[in-house]
PDB file of N, CA and C in Angstrom:
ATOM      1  N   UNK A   1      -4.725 -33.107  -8.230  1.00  0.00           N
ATOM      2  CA  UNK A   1      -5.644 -31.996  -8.163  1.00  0.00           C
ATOM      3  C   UNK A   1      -4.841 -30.728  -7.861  1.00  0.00           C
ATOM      4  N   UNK A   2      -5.110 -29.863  -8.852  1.00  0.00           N
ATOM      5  CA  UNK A   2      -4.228 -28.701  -8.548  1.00  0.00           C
ATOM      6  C   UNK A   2      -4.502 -27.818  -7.081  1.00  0.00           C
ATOM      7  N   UNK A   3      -3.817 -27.190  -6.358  1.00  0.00           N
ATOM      8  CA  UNK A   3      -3.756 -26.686  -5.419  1.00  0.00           C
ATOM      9  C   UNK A   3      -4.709 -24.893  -5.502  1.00  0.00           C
ATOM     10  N   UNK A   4      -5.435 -24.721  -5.047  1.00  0.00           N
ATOM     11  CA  UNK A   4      -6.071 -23.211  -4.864  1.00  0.00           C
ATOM     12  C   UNK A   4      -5.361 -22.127  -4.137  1.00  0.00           C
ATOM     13  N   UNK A   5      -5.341 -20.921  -4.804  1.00  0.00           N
ATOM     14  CA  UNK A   5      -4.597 -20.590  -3.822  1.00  0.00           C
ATOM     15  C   UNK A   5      -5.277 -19.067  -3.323  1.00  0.00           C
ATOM     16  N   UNK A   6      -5.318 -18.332  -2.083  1.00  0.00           N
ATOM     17  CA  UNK A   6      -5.954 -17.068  -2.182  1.00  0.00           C
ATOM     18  C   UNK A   6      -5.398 -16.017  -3.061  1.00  0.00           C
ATOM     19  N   UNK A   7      -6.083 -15.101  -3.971  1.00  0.00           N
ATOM     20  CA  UNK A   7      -5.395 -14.108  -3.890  1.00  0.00           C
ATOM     21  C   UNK A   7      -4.551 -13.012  -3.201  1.00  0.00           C
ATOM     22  N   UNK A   8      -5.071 -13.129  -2.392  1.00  0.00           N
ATOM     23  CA  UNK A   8      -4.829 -11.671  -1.164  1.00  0.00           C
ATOM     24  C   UNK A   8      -3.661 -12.487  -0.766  1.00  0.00           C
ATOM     25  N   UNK A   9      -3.212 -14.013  -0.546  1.00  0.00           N
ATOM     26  CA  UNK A   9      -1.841 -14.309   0.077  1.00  0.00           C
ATOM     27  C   UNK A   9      -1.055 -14.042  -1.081  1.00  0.00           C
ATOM     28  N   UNK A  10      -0.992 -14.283  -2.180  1.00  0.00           N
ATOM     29  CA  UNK A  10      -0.103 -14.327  -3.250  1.00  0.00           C
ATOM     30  C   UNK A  10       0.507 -12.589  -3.097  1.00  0.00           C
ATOM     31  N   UNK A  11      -0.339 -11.159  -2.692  1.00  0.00           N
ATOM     32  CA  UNK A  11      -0.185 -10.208  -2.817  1.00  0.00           C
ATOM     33  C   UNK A  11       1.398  -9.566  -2.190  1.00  0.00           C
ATOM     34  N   UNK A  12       1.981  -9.817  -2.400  1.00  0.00           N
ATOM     35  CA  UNK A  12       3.073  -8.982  -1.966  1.00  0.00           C
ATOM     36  C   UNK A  12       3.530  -7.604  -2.038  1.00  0.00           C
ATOM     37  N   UNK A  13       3.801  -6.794  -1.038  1.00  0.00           N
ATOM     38  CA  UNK A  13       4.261  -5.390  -2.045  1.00  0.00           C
ATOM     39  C   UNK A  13       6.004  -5.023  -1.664  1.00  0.00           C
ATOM     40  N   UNK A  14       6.198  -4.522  -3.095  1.00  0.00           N
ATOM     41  CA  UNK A  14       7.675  -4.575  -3.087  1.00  0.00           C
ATOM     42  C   UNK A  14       7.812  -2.818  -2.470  1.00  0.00           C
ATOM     43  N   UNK A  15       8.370  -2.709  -1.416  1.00  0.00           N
ATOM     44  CA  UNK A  15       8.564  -1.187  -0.721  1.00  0.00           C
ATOM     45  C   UNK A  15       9.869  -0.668  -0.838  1.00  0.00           C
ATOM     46  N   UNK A  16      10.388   0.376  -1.656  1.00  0.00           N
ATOM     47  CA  UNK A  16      11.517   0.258  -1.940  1.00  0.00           C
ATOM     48  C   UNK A  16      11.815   1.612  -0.722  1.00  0.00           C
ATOM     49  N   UNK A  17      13.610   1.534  -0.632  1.00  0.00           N
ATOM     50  CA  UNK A  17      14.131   2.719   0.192  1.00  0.00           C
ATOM     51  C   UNK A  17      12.983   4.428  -0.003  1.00  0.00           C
ATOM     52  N   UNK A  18      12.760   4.303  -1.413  1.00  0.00           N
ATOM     53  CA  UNK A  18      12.412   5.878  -1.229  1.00  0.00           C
ATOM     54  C   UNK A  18      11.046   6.111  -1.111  1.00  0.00           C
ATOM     55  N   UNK A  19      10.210   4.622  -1.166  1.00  0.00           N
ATOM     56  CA  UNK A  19       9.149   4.781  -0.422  1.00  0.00           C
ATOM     57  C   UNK A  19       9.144   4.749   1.061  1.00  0.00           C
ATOM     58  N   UNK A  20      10.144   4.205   1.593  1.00  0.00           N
ATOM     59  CA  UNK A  20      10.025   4.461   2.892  1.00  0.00           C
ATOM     60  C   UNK A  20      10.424   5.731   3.655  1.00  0.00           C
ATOM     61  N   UNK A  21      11.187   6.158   2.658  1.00  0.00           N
ATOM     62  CA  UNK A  21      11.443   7.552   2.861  1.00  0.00           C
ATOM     63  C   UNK A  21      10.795   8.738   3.276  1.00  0.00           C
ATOM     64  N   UNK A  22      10.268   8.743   1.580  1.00  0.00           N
ATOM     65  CA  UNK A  22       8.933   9.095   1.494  1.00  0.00           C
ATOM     66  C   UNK A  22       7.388   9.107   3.191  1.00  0.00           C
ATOM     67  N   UNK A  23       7.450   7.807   3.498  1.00  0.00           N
ATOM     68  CA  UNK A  23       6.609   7.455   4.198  1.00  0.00           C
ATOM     69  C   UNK A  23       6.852   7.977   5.596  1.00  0.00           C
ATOM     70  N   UNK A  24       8.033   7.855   5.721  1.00  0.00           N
ATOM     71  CA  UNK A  24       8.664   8.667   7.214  1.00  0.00           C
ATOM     72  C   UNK A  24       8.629  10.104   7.380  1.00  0.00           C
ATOM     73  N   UNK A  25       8.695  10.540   6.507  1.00  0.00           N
ATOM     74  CA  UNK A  25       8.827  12.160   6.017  1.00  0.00           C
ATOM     75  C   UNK A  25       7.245  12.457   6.927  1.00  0.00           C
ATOM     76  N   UNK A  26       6.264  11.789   6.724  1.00  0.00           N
ATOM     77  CA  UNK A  26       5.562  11.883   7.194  1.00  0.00           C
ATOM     78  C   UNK A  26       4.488  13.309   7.412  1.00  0.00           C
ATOM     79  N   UNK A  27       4.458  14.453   6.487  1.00  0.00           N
ATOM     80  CA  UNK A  27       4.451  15.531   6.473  1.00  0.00           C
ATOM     81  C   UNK A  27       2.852  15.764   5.838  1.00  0.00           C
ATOM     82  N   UNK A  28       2.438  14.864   5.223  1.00  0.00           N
ATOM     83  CA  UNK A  28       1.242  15.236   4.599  1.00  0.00           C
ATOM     84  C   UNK A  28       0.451  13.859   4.514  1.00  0.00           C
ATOM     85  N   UNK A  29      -0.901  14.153   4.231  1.00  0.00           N
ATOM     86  CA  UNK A  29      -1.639  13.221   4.065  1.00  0.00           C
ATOM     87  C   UNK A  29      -1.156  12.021   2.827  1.00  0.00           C
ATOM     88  N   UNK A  30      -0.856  10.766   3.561  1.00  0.00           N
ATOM     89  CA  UNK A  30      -0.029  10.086   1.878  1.00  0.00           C
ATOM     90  C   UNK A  30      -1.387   8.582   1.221  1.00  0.00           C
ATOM     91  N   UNK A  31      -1.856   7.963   2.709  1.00  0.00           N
ATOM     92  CA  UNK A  31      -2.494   7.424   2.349  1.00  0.00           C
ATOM     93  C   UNK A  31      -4.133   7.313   3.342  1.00  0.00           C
ATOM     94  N   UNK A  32      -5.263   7.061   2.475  1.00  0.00           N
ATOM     95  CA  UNK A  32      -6.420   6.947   3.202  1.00  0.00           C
ATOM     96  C   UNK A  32      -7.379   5.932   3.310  1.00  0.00           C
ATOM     97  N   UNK A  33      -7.180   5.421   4.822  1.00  0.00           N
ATOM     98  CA  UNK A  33      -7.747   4.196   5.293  1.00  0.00           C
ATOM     99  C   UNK A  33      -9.287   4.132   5.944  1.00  0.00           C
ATOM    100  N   UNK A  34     -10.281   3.151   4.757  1.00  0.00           N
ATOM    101  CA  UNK A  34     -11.736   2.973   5.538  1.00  0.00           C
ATOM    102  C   UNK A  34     -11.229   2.141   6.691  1.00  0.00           C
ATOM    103  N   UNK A  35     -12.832   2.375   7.432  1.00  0.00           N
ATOM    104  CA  UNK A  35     -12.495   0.655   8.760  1.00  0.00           C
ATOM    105  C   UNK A  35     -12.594  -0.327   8.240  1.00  0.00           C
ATOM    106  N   UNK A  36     -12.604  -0.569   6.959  1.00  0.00           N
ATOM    107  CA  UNK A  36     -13.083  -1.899   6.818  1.00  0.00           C
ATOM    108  C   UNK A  36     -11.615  -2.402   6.296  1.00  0.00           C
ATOM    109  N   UNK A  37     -10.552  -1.920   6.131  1.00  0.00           N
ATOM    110  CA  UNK A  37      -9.386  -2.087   5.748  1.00  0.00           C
ATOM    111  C   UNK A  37      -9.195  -1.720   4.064  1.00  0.00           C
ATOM    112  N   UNK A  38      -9.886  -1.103   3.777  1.00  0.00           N
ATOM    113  CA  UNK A  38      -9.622  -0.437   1.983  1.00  0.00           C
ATOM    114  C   UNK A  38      -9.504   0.610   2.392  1.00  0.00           C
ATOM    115  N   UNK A  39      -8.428   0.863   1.404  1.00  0.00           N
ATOM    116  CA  UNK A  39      -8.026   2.468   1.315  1.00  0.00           C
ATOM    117  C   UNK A  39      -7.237   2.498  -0.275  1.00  0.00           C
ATOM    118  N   UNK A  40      -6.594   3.846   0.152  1.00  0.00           N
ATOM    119  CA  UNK A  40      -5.846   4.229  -1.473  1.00  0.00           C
ATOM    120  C   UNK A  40      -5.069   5.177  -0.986  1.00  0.00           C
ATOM    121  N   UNK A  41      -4.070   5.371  -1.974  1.00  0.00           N
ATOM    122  CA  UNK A  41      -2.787   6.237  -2.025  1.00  0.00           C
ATOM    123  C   UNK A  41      -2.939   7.728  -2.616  1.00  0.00           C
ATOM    124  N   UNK A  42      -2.814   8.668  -2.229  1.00  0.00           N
ATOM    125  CA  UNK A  42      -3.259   9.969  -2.249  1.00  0.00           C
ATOM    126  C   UNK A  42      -1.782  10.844  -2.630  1.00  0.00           C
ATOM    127  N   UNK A  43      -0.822  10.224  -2.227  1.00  0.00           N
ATOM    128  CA  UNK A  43       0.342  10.671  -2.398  1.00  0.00           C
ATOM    129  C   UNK A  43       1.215  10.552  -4.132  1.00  0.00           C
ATOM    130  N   UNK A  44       1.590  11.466  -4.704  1.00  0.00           N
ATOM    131  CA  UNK A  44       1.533  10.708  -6.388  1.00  0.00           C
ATOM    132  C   UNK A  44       3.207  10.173  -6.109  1.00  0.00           C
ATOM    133  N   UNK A  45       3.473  11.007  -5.031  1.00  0.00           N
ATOM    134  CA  UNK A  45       5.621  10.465  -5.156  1.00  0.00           C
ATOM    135  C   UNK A  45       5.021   8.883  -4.557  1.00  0.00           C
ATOM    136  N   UNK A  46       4.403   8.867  -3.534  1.00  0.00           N
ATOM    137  CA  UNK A  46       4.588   7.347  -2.564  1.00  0.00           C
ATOM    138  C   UNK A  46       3.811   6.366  -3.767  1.00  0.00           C
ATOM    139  N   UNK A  47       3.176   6.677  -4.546  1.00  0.00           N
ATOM    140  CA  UNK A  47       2.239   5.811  -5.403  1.00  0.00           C
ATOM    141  C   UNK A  47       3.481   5.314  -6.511  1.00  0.00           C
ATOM    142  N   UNK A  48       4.121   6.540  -7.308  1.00  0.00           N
ATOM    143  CA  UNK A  48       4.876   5.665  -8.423  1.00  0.00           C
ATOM    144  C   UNK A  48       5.841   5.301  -7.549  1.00  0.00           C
ATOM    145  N   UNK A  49       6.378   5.206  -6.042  1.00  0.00           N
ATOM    146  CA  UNK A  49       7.540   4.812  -5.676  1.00  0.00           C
ATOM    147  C   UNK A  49       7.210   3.120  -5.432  1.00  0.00           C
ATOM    148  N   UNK A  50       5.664   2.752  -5.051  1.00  0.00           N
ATOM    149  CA  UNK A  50       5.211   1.770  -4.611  1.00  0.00           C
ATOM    150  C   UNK A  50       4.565   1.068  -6.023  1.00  0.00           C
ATOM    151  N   UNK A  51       4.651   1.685  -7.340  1.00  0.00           N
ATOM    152  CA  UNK A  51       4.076   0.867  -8.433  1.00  0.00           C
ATOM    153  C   UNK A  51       2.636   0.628  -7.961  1.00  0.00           C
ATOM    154  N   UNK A  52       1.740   1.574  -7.405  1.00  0.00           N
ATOM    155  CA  UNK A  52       0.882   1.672  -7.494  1.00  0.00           C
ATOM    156  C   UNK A  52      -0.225   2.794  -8.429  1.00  0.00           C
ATOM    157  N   UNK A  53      -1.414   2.353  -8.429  1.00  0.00           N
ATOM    158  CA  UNK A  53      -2.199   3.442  -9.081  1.00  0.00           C
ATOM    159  C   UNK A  53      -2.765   5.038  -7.850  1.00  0.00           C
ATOM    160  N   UNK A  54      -2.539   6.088  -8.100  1.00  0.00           N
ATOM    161  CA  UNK A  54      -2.747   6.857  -7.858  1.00  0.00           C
ATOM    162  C   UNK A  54      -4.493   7.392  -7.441  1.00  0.00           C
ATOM    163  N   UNK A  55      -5.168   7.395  -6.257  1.00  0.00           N
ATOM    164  CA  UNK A  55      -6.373   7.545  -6.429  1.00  0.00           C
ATOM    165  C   UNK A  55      -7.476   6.554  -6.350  1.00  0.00           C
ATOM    166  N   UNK A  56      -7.068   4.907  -6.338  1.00  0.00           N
ATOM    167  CA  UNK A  56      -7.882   4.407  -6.705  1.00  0.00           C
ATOM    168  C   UNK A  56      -8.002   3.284  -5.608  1.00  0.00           C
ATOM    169  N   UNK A  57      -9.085   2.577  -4.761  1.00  0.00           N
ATOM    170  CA  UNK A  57      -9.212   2.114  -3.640  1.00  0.00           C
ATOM    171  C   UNK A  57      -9.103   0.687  -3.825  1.00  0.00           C
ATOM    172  N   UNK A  58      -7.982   0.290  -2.846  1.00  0.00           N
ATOM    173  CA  UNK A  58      -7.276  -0.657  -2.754  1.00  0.00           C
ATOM    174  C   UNK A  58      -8.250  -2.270  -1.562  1.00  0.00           C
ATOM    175  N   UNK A  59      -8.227  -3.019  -1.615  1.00  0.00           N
ATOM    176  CA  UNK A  59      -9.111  -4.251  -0.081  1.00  0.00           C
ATOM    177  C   UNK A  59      -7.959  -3.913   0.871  1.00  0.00           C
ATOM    178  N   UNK A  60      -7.113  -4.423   0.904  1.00  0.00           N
ATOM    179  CA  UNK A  60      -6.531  -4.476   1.716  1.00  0.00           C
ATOM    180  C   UNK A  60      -4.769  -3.189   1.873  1.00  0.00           C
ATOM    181  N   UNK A  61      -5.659  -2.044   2.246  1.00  0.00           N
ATOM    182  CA  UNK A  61      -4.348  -1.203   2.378  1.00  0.00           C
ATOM    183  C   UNK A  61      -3.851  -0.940   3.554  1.00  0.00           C
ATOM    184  N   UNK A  62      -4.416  -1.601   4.734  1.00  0.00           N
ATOM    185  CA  UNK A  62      -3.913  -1.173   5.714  1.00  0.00           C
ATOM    186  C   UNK A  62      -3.035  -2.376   6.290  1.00  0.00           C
ATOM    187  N   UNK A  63      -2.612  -3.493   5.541  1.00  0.00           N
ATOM    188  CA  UNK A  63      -1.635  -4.140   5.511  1.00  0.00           C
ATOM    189  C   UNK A  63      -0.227  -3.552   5.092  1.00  0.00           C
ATOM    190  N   UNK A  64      -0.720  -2.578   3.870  1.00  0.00           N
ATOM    191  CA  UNK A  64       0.737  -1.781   3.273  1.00  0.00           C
ATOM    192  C   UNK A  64       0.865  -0.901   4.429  1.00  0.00           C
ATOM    193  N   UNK A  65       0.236  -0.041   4.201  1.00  0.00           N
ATOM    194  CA  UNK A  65       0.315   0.634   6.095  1.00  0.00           C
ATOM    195  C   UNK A  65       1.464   0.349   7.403  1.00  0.00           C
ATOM    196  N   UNK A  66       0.991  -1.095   7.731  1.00  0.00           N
ATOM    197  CA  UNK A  66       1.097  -2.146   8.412  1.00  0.00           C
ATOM    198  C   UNK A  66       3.057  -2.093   7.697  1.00  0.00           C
ATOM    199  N   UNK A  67       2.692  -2.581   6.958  1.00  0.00           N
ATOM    200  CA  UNK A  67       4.259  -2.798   6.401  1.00  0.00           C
ATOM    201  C   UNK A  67       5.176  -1.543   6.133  1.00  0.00           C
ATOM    202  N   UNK A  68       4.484  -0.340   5.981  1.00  0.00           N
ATOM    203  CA  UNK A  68       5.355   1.171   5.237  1.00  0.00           C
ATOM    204  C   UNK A  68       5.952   1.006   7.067  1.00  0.00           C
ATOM    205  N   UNK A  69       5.292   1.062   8.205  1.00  0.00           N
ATOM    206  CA  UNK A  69       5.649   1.202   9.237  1.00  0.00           C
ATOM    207  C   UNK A  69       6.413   0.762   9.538  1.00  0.00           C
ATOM    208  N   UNK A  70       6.459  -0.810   9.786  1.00  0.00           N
ATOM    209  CA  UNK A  70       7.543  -1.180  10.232  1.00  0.00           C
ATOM    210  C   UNK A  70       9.159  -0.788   9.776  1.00  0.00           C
TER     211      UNK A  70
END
């Protein structure tokens, strides 16, 4: 029986140097988080640095968050 697996674990995001860069710079609004943990990327440098879409609301962004930080 094949194995199930979640989506949301399979999700990885690849954060490269100049997104973190980017993210430290810290100077302007880059990303915007509901409480419910969806948000989206507002920033267009941090979006193509992260191979993300620009604008458009993400389930779980305050895991990337979570991760731009560390």
């Amino acid at each position: 029986m094949p194995l199930k697996r979640r989506a949301e674990k399979a999700r990885h995001h690849k954060i490269s140097p100049q997104a973190r860069a980017i993210w430290a710079s810290g100077r302007k609004e880059m990303i915007v988080l509901h409480p419910d943990g969806s948000g989206l990327v507002c920033d267009p440098e941090l979006a193509i640095e992260l191979g993300l879409p620009q604008f458009v609301t993400m389930p779980n962004m305050r895991a990337l968050a979570d991760e731009l930080s560390n």
